[in-house]
Protein backbone atom coordinates (compact mmCIF):
# COMPACT_ATOMS: atom_id res chain seq x y z
CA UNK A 1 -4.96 -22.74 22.82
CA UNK A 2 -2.33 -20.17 23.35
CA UNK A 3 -0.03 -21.64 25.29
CA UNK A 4 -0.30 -24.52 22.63
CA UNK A 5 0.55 -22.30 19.94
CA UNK A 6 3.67 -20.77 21.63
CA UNK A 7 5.23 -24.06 22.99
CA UNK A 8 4.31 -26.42 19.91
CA UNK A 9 4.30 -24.01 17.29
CA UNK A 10 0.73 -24.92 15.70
CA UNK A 11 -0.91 -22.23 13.84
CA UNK A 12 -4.12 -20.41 15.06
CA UNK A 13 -5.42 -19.99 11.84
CA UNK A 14 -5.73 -23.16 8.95
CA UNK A 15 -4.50 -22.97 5.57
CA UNK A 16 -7.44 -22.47 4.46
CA UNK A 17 -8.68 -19.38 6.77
CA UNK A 18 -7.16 -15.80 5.83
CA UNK A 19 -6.02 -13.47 8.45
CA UNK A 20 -5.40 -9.95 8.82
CA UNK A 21 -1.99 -10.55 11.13
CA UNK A 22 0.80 -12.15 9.75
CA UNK A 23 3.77 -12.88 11.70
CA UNK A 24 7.09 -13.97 10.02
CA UNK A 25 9.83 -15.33 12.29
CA UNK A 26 12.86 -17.98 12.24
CA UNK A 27 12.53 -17.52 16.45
CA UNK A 28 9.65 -18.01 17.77
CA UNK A 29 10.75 -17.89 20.78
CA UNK A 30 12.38 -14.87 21.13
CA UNK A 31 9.24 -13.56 19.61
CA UNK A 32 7.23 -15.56 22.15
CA UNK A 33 5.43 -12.29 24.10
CA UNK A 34 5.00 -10.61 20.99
CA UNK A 35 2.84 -13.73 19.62
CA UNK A 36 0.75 -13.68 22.83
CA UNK A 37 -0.16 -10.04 22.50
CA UNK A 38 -1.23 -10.26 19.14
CA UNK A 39 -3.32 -13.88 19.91
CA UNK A 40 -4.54 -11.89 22.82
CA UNK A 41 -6.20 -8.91 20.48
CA UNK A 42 -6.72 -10.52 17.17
CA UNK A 43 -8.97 -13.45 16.28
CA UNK A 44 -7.07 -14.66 13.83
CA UNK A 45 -2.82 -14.86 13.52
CA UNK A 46 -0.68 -16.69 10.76
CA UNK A 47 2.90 -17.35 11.95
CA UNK A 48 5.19 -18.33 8.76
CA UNK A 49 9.23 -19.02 8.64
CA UNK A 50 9.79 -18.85 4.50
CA UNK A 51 9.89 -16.42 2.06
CA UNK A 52 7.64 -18.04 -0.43
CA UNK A 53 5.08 -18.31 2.60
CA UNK A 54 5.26 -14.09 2.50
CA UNK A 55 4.84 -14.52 -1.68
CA UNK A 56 1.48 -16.25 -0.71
CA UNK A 57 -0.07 -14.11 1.98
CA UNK A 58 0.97 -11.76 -0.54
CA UNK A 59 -1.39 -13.19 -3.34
CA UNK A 60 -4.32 -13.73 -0.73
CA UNK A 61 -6.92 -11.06 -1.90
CA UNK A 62 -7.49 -10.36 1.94
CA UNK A 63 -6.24 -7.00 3.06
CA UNK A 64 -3.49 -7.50 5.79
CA UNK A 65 -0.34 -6.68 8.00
CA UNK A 66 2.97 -8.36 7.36
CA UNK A 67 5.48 -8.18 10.32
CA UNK A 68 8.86 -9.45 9.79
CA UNK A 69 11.12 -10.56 12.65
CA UNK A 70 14.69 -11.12 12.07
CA UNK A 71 18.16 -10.19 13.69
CA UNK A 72 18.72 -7.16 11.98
CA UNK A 73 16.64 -4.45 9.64
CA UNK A 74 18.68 -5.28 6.73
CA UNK A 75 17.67 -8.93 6.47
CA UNK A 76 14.09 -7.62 7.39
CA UNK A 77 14.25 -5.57 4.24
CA UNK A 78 15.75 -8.61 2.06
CA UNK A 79 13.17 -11.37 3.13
CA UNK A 80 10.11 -8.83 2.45
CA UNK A 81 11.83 -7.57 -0.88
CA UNK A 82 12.27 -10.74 -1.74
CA UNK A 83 8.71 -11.89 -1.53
CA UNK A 84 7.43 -9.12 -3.16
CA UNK A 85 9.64 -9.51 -6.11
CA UNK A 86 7.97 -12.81 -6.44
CA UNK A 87 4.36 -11.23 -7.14
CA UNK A 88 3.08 -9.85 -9.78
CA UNK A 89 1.50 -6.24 -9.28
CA UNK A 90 -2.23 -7.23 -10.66
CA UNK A 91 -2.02 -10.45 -7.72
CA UNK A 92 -0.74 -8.00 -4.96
CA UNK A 93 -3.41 -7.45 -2.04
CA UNK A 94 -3.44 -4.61 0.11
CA UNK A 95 -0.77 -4.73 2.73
CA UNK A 96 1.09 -3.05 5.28
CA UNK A 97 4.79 -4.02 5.71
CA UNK A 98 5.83 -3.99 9.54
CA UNK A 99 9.91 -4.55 10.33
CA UNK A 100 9.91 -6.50 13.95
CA UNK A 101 13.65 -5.20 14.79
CA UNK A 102 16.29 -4.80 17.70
CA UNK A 103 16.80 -1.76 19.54
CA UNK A 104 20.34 -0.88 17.88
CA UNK A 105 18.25 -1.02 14.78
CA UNK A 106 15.86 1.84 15.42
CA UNK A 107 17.37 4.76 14.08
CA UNK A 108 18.13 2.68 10.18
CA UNK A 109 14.39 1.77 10.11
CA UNK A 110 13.10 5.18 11.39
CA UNK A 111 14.92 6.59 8.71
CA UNK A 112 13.65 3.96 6.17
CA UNK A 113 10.39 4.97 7.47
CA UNK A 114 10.91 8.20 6.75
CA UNK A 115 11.08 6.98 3.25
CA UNK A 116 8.21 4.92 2.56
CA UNK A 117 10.68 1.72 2.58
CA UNK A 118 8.04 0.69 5.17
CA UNK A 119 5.13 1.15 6.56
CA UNK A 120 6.29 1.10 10.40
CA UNK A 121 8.27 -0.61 12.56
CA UNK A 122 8.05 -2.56 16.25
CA UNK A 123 10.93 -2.52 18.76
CA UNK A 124 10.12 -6.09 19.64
CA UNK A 125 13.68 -7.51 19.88
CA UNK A 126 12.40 -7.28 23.35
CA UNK A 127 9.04 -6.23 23.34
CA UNK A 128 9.08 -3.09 25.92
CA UNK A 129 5.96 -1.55 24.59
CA UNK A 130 3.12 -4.23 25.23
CA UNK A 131 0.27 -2.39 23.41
CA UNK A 132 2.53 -1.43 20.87
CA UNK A 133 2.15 -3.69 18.07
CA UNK A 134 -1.85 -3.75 18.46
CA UNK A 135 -1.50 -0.01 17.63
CA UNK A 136 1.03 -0.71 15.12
CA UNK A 137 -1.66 -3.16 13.33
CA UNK A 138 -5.12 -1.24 14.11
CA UNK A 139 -3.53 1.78 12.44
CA UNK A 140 -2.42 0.30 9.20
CA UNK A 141 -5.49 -2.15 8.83
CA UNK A 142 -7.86 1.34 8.94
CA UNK A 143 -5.64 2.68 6.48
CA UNK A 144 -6.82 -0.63 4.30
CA UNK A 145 -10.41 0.14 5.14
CA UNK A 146 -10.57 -2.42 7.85
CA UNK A 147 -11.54 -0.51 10.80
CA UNK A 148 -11.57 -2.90 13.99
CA UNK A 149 -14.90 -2.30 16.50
CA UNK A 150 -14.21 0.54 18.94
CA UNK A 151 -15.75 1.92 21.46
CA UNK A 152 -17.63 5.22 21.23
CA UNK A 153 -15.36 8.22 21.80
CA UNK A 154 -17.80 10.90 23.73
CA UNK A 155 -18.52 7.26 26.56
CA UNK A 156 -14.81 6.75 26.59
CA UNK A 157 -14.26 10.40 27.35
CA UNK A 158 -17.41 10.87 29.69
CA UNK A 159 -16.61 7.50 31.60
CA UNK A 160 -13.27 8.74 32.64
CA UNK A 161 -12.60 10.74 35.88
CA UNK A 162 -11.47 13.91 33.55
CA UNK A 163 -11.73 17.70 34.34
CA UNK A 164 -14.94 19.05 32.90
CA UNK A 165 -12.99 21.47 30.77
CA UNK A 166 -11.13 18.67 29.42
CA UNK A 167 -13.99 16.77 28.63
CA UNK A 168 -15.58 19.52 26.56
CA UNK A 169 -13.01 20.60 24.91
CA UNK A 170 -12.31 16.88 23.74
CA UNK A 171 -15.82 16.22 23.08
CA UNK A 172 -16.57 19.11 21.13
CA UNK A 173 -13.11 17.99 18.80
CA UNK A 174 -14.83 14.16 18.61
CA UNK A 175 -18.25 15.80 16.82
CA UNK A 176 -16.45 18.04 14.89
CA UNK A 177 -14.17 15.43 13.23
CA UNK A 178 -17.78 13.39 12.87
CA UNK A 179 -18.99 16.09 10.84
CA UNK A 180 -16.26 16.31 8.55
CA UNK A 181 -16.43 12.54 8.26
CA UNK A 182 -20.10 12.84 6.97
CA UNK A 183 -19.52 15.50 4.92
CA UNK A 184 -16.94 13.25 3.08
CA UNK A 185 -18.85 10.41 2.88
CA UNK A 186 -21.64 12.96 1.19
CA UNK A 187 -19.05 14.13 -1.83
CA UNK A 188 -18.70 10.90 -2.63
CA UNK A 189 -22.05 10.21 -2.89
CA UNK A 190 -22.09 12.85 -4.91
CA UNK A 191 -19.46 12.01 -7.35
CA UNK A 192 -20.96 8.33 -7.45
CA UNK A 193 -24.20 9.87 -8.22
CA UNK A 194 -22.68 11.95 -11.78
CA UNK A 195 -20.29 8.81 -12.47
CA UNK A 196 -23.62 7.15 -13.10
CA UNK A 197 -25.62 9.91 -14.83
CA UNK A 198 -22.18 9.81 -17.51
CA UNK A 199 -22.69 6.47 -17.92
CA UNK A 200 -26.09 6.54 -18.47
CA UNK A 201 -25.71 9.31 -21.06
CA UNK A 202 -23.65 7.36 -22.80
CA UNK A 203 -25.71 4.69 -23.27
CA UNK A 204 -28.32 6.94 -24.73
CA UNK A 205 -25.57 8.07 -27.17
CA UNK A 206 -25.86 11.67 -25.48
CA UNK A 207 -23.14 14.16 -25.33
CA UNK A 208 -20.83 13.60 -22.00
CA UNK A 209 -18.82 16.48 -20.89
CA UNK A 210 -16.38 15.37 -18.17
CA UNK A 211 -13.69 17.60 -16.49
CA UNK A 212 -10.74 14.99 -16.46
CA UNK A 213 -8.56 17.17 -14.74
CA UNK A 214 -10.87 18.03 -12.08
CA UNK A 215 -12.29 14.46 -11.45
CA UNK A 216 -8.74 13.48 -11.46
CA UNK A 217 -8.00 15.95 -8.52
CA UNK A 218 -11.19 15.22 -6.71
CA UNK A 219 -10.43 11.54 -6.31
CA UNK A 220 -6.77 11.91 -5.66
CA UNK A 221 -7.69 14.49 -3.02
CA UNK A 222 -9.38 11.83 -0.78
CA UNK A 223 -7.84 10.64 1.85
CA UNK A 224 -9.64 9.20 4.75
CA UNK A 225 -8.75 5.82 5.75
CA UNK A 226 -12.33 5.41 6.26
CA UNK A 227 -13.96 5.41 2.81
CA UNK A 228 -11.23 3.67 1.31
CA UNK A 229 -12.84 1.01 -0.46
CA UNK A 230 -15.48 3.48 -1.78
CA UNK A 231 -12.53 5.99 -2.89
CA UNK A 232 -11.18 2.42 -4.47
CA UNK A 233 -14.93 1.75 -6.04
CA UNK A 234 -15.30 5.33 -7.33
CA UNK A 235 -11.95 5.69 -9.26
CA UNK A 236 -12.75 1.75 -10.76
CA UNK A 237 -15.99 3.56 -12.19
CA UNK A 238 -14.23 6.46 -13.54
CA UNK A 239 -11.52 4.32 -15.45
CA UNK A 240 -14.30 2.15 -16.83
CA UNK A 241 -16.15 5.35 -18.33
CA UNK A 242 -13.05 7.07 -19.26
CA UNK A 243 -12.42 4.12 -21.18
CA UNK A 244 -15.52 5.04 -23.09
CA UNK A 245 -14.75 8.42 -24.19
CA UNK A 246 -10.93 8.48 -24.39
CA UNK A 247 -9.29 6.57 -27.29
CA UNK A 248 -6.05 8.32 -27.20
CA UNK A 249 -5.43 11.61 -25.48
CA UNK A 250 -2.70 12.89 -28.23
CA UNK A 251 -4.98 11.84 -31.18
CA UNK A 252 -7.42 14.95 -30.20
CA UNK A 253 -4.40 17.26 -29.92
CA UNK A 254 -3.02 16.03 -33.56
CA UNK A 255 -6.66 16.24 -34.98
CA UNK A 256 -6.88 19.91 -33.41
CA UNK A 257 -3.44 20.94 -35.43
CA UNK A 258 -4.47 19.75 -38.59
CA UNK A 259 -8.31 21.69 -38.38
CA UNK A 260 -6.36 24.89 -37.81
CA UNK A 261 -5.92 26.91 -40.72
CA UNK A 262 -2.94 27.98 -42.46
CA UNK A 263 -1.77 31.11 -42.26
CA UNK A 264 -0.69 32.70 -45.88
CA UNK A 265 3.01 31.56 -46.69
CA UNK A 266 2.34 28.98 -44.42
CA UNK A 267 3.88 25.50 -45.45
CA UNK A 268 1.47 22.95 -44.53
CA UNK A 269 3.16 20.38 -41.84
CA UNK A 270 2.15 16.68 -41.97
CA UNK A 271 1.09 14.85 -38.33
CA UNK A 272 4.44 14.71 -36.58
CA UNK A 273 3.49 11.30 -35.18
CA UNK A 274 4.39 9.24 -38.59
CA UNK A 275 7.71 11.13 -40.05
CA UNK A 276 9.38 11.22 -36.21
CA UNK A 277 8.58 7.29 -36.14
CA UNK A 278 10.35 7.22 -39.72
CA UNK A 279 13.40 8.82 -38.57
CA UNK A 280 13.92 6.04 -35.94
CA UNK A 281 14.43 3.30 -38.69
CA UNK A 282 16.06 3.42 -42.09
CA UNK A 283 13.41 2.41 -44.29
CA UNK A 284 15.49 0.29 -45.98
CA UNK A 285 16.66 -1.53 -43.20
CA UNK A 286 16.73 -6.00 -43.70
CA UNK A 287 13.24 -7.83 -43.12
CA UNK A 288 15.00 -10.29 -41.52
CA UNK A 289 17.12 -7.26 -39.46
CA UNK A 290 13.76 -6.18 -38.47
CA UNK A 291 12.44 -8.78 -36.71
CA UNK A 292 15.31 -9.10 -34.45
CA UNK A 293 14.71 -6.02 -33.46
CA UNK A 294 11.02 -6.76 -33.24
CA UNK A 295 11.52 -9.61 -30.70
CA UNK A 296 13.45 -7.19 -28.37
CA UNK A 297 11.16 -4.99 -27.17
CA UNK A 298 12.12 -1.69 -25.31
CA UNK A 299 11.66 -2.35 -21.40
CA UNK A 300 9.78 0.18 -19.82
CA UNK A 301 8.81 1.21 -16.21
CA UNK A 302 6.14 3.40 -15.46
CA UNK A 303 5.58 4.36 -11.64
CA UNK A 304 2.44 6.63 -11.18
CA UNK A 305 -0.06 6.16 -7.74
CA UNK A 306 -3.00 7.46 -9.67
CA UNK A 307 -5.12 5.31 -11.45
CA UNK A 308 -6.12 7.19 -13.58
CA UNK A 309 -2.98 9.17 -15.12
CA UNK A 310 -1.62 5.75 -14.87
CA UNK A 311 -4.39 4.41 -17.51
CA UNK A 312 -4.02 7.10 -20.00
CA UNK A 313 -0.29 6.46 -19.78
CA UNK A 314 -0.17 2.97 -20.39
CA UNK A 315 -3.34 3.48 -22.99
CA UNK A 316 -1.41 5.60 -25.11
CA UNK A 317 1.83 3.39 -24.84
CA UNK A 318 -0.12 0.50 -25.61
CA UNK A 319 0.04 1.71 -29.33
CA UNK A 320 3.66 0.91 -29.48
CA UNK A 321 5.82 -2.82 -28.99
CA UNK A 322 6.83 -1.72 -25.57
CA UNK A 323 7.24 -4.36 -22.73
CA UNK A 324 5.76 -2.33 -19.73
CA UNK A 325 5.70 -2.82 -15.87
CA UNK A 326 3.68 -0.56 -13.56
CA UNK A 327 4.43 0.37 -10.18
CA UNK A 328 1.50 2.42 -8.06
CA UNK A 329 3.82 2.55 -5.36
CA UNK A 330 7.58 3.69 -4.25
CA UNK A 331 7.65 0.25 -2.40
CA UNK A 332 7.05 -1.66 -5.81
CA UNK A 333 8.87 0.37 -8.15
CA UNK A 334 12.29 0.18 -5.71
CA UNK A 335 11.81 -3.71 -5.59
CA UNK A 336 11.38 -3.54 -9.58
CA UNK A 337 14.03 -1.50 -9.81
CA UNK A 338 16.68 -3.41 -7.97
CA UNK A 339 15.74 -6.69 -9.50
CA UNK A 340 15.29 -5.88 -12.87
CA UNK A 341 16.48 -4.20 -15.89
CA UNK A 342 14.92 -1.51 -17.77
CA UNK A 343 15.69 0.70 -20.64
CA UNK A 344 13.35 3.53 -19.79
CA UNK A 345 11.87 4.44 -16.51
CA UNK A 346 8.84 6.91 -16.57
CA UNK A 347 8.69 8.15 -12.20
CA UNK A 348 5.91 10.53 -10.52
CA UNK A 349 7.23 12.53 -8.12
CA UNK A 350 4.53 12.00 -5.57
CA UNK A 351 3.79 8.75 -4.77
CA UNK A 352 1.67 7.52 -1.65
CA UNK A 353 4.45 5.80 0.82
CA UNK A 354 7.73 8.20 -0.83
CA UNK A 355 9.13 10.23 -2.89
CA UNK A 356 10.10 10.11 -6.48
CA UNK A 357 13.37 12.20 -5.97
CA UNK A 358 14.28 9.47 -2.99
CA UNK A 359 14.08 6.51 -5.59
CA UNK A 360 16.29 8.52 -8.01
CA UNK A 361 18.66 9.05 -5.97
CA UNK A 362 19.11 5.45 -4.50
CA UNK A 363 19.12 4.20 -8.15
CA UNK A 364 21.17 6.74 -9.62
CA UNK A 365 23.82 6.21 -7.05
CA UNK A 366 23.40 2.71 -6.39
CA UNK A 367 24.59 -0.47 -7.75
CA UNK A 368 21.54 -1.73 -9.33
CA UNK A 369 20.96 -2.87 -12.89
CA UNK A 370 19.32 0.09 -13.63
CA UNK A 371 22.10 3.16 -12.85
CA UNK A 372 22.81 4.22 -16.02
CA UNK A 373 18.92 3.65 -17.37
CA UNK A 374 17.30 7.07 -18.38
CA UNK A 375 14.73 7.88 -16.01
CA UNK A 376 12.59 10.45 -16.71
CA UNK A 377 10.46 12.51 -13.64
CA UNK A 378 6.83 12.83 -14.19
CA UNK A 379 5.43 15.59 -12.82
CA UNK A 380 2.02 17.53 -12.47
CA UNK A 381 3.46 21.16 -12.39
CA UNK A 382 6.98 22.81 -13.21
CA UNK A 383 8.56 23.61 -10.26
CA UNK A 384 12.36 25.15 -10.81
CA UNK A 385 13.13 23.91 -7.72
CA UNK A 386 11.91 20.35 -8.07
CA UNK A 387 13.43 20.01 -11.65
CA UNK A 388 16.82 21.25 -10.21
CA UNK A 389 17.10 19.26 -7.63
CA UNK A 390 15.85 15.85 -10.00
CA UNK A 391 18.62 16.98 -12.77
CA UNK A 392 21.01 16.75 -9.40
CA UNK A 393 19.78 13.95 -8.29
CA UNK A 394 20.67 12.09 -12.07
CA UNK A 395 16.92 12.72 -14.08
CA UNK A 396 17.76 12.39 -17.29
CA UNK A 397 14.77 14.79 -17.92
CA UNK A 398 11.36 15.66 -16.71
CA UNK A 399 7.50 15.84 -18.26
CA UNK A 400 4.51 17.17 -17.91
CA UNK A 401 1.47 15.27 -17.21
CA UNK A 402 -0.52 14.13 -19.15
CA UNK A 403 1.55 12.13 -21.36
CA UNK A 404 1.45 12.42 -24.88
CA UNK A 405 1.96 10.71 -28.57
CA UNK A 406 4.52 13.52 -29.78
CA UNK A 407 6.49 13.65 -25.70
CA UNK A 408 6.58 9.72 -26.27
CA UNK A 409 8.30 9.39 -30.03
CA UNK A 410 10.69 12.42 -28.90
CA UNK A 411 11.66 10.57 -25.92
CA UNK A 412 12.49 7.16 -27.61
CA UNK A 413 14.24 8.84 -30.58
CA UNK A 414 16.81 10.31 -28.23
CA UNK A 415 17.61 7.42 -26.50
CA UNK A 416 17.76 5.69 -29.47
CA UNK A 417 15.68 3.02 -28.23
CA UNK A 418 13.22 1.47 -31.12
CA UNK A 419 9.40 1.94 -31.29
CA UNK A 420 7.21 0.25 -33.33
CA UNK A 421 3.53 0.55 -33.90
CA UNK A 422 1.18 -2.28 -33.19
CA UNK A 423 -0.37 -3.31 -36.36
């Protein structure tokens, strides 16, 4: 079967069948050896020559490793750029992006590494490492949750002919990282386990106190490659009850300003939200004026890896006539970004594969569509430093998180950029 594959060029795996390992190349063979090591480990391969063949592994909702071969990094960038360009965010599966590149190459893609451009890369352009790209794949696929059978790590380490100091010192590190594996799996359970009391609560019309700033922390403190499609269960059941209890994070604020009481000589001040909106428009502006502006909505990017924060963003810009794209992920927001224009962009500074300042600064100095579009940092916490070195870096400004109704009509009246309430 696998000398088949390599000498006809017949797939191992049907159109039908998803796979985990997906292999594009224009040479297959002068990526013959690295086919046969991956047939060799992995049940299942998909070899593909065309970009729009990337677009649809891309769509498949199976999690799974994309290695792209070509003669240099660049064009290993373009093609997977390319693809990704092509898919909408909400039709994206899980994926790890592998460049397959020469040896002259190295250097470029460690530094794009470095990044968060990609997720790895393989020497391959020849293969020297044989186990390489099984270690390559294994890795990223338990990132996904996808954790391939392995043997037991106290047999592997009592089986080998290994001093006895060496094997108690590693086997007391293998039950110690078992431990903290448990107790991991345990605060989860835990945080399931009040998730579902809320809920319940709420049902019964009960009074639900939740701590969104610590649940927010607790689930964006998990890492472990391990649990993640629990993490990615838990933080679906905390958006679905926060949807629940929060209408609109800046409406509790406003309500809180008006309950206060004035102070004597005080001039009462109206909610800020309606005369700032005002200002934006003349009042007395054409009907038929107004609906060209109407039909061009403001264009604006939001890039934040949390969930959550990311929800109460877009929940509270949902109130306005704003076409919005979402990015959870450096890797997404830099293929937005170079493809299309915006006339906002809204940027965490920590994001999962790089950092915000890194996409800043490749915009802002780049020859994108979007150089001269304001982007604004997003941040958890000012930091002197960070904010210097963002303003540097071309940030038209920063904010901090959360987001809310007043921040948002500020922002858009200085750019001058319209916003308009849904009716």
């Amino acid at each position: 079967m696998l000398l088949n594959f390599l000498n006809h060029g017949s797939q191992v795996v049907s159109k039908k069948e998803p796979s985990h390992i997906v292999l594009y190349t224009n040479d297959r063979e002068n990526d013959k050896l690295l086919m046969s090591v991956l047939v060799s480990h992995y049940a299942r391969l998909k070899v593909i020559s065309s970009i729009s063949s990337i677009g649809q592994q891309l769509q498949e909702q199976t999690a799974k490793v994309i290695l792209v071969a070509s003669e240099t990094f660049q064009e290993c960038l373009s093609i997977y750029y390319q693809a990704l360009d092509q898919v909408h965010e909400e039709h994206l599966c899980d994926h790890g992006f592998v460049a397959v590149i020469s040896r002259h190459d190295e250097k470029e893609a460690y530094e794009a590494f470095s990044c968060g451009i990609i997720d790895d890369y393989l020497v391959a352009r020849p293969l020297y490492e044989i186990h390489r790209p099984i270690v390559i794949c294994s890795h990223l696929l338990k990132e996904m949750g996808l954790s391939m059978e392995q043997k037991e790590g106290l047999d592997f380490v009592y089986s080998n002919k290994y001093a006895d100091d060496v094997k108690d010192v590693v086997a007391k590190g293998i039950v110690r990282k078992n431990t903290m594996k448990l107790e991991f799996e345990t605060s989860l359970m835990k945080i399931d386990k009040a998730l579902d009391n809320a809920a319940e609560k709420i049902q019964q019309h009960q009074t639900v106190k939740l701590d969104l700033q610590k649940l927010n922390q607790t689930l964006s403190a998990i890492r472990s490659d391990e649990i993640r499609p629990e993490l990615l269960k838990l933080q679906s059941k905390a958006l679905s009850l926060l949807q629940q209890v929060v209408t609109d994070a800046s409406g509790e604020e406003e309500s809180l300003k008006k309950a206060k009481p004035q102070k004597k000589g005080e001039i009462h001040k109206q909610n800020i939200a309606e005369p700032s909106f005002n200002r934006l428009h003349n009042t007395n502006v054409n009907p038929n004026e107004l609906e060209i502006h109407l039909e061009q909505n403001p264009k604006v990017l939001v890039v934040e890896d949390d969930n959550i924060s990311l929800n109460l963003t877009i929940m509270l810009l949902n109130h306005y006539k704003l076409d919005i794209d979402t990015a959870t992920t450096g890797r997404r927001a830099f293929a937005y970004l170079n493809s299309r224009q915006y006339d906002m962009v809204l940027m965490d500074i920590n994001l999962p594969d790089t950092n915000g300042l890194y996409l800043l600064d490749q915009v802002t100095h780049g020859n994108g569509p979007n150089q001269e579009t304001p982007i604004i940092m997003l941040t958890g916490n000012k930091n002197k430093n960070t904010v210097k070195e963002a303003v540097e870096q071309g940030a038209k400004g920063y904010i901090i998180k959360p987001l809310y109704k007043k921040t948002v009509i500020k922002l858009f009246e200085k750019y001058k950029l319209p916003l308009y309430l849904h009716q």
